[in-house]
C-alpha atoms as a PDB file:
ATOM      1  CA  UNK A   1     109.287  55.328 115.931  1.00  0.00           C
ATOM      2  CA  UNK A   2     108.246  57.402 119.373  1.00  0.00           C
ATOM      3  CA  UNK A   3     111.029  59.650 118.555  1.00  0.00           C
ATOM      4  CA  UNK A   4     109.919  60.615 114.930  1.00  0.00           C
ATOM      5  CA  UNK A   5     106.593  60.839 116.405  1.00  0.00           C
ATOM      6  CA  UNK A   6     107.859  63.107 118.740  1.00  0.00           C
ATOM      7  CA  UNK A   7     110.299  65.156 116.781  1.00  0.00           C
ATOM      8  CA  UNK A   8     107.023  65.537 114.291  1.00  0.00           C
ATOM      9  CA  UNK A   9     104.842  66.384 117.269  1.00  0.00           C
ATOM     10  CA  UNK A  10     107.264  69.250 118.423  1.00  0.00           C
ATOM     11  CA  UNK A  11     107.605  70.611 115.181  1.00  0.00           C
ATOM     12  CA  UNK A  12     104.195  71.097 114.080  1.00  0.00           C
ATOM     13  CA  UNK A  13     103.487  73.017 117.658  1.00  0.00           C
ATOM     14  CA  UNK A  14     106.758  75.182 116.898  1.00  0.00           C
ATOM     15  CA  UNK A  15     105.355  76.496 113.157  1.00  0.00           C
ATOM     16  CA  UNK A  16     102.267  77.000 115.540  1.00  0.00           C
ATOM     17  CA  UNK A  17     103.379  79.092 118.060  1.00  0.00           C
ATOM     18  CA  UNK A  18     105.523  81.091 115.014  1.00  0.00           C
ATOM     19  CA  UNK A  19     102.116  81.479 113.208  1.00  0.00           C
ATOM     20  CA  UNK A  20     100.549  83.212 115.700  1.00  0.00           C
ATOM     21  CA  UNK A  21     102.788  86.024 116.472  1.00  0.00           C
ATOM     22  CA  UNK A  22     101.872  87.758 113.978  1.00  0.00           C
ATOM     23  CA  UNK A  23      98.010  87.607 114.998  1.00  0.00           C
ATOM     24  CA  UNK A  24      99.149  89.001 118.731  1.00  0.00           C
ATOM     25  CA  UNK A  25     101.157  92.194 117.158  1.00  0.00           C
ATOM     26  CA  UNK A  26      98.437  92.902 115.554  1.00  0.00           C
ATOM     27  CA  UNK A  27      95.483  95.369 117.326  1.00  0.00           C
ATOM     28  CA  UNK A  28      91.911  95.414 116.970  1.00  0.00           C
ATOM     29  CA  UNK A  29      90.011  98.474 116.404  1.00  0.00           C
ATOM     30  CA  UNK A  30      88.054  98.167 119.749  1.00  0.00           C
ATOM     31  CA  UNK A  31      90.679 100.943 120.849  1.00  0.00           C
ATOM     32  CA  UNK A  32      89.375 103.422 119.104  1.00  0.00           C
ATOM     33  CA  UNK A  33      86.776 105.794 119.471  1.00  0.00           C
ATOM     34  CA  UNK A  34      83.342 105.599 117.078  1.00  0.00           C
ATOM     35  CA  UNK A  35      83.369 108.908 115.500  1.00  0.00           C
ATOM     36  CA  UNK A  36      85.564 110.687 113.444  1.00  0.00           C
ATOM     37  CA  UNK A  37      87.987 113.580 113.353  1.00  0.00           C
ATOM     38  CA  UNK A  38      88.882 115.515 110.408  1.00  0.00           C
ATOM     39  CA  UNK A  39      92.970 115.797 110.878  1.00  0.00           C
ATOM     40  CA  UNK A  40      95.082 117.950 108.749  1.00  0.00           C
ATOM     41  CA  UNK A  41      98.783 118.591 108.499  1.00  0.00           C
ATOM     42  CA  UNK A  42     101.793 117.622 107.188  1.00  0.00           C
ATOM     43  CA  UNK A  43     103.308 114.203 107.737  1.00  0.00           C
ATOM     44  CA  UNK A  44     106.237 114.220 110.347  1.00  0.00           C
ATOM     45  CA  UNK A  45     107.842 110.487 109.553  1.00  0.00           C
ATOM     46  CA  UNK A  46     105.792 107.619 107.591  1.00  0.00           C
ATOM     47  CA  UNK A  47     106.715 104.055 108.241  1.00  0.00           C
ATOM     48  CA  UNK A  48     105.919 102.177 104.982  1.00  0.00           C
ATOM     49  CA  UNK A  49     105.547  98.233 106.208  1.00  0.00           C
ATOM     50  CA  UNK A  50     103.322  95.769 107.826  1.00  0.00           C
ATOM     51  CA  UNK A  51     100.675  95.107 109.417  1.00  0.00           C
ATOM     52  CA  UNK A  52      99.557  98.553 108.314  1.00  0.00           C
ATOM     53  CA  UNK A  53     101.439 101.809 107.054  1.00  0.00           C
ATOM     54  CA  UNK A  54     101.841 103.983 109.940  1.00  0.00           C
ATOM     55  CA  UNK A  55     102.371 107.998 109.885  1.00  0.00           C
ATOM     56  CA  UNK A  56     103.034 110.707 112.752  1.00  0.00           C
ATOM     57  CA  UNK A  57     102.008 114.267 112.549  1.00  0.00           C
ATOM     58  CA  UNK A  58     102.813 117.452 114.452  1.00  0.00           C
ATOM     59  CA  UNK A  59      99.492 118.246 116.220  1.00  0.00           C
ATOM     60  CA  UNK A  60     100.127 121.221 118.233  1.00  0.00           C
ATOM     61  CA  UNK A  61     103.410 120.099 119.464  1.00  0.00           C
ATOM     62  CA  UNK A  62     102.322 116.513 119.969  1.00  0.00           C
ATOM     63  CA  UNK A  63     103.965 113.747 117.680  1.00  0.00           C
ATOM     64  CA  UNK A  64     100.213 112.048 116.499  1.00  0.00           C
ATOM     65  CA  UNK A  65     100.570 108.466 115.004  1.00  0.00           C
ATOM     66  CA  UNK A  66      98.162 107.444 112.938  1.00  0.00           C
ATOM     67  CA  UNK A  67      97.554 103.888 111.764  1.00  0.00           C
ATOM     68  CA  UNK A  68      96.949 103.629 107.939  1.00  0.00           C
ATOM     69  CA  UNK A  69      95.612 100.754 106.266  1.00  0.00           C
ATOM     70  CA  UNK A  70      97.531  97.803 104.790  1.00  0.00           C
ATOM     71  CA  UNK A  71     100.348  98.731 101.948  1.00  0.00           C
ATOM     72  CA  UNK A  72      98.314  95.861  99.670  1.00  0.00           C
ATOM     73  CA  UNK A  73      94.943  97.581 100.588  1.00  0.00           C
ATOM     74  CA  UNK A  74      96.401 101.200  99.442  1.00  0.00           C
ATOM     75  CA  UNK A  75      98.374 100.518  96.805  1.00  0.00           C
ATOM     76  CA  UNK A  76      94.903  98.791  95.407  1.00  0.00           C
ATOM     77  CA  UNK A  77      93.020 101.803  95.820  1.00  0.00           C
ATOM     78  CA  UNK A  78      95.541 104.247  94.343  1.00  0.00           C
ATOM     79  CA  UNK A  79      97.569 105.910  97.284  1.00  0.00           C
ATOM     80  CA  UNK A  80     101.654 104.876  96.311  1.00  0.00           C
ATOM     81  CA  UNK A  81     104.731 105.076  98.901  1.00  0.00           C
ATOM     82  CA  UNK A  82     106.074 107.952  96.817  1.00  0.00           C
ATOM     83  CA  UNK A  83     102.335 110.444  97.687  1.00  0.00           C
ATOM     84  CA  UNK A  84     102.885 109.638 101.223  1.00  0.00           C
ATOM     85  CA  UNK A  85     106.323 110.920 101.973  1.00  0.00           C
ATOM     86  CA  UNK A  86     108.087 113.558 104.625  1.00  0.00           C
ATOM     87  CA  UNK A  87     106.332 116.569 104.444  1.00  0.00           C
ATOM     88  CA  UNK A  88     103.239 115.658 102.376  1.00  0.00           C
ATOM     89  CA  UNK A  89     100.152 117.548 103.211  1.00  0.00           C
ATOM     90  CA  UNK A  90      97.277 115.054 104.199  1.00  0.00           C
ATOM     91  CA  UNK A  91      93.468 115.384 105.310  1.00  0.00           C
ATOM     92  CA  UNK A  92      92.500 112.463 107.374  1.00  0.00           C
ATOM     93  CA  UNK A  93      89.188 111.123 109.104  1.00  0.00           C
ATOM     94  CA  UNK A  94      90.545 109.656 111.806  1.00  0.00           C
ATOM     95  CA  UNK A  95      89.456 108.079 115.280  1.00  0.00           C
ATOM     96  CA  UNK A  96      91.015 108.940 118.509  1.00  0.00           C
ATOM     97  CA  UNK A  97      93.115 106.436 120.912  1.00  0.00           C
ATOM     98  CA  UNK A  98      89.933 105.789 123.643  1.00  0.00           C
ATOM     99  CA  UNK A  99      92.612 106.000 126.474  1.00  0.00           C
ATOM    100  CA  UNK A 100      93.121 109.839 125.404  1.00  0.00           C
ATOM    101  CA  UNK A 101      97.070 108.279 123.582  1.00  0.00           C
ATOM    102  CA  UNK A 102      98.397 110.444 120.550  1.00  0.00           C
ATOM    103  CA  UNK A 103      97.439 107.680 118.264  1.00  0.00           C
ATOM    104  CA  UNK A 104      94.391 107.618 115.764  1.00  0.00           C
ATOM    105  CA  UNK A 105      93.149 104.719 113.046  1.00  0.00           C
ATOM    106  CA  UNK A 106      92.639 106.593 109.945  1.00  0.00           C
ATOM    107  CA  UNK A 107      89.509 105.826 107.764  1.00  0.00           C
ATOM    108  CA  UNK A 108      90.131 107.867 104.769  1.00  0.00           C
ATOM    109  CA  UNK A 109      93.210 110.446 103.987  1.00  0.00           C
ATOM    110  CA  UNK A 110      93.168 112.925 101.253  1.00  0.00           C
ATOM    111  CA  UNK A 111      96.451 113.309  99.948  1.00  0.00           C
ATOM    112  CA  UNK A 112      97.931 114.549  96.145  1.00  0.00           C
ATOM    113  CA  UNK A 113      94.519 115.018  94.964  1.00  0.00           C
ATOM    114  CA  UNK A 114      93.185 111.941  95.793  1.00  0.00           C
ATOM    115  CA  UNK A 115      90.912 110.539  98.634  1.00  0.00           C
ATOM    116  CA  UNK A 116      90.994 106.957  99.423  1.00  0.00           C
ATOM    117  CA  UNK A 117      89.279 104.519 101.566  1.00  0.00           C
ATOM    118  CA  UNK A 118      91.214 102.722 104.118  1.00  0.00           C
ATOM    119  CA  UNK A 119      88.937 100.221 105.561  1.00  0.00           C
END
């Protein structure tokens, strides 16, 4: 009975541990600065998959990644895989890294005619 108890015991700390990887991948927003960039360009390389859609951009010879929102979130408000592809001019509002890295969180992107909201 003490070993069930303790097979049972193990196991339910293992799915626990596995369940919260996923929570230290992801980053808050505290990273970022509080006011907004307008960015414009032409995507580099997009990286379509979770936690959040991910693009780079050429910004004066330095490769840019910008964090999107998630692909449930976008695909809700309108923006599909095939607008955001290799070569696709974009607008962005976007928030600098704080420690002065090529990475932004985008807020909104205007891209194929459309504008949408990423938070």
């Amino acid at each position: 009975m003490r070993a069930i108890r303790m097979a049972v015991m193990a196991a339910a700390l293992a799915a626990g541990g596995m369940a919260a990887v996923p929570a230290l991948a992801h980053h808050g927003w505290g990273n970022y600065e509080t006011t907004a960039q307008t960015v414009e360009g032409k995507v580099a390389k997009v990286a379509w998959g979770s936690p959040h859609v991910t693009i780079w951009m050429d910004r004066g010879g330095t490769m840019t990644e910008i964090v999107l929102a998630p692909i449930s979130r976008m695909e809700a408000r309108g923006l599909k895989q095939d607008m955001l592809t290799e070569g696709a001019a974009v607008s962005l509002d976007a928030y600098p890294h704080k420690e002065g890295k090529a990475e932004m969180r985008a807020e909104r992107i205007r891209v194929g005619g459309q504008s949408v909201e990423l938070r």
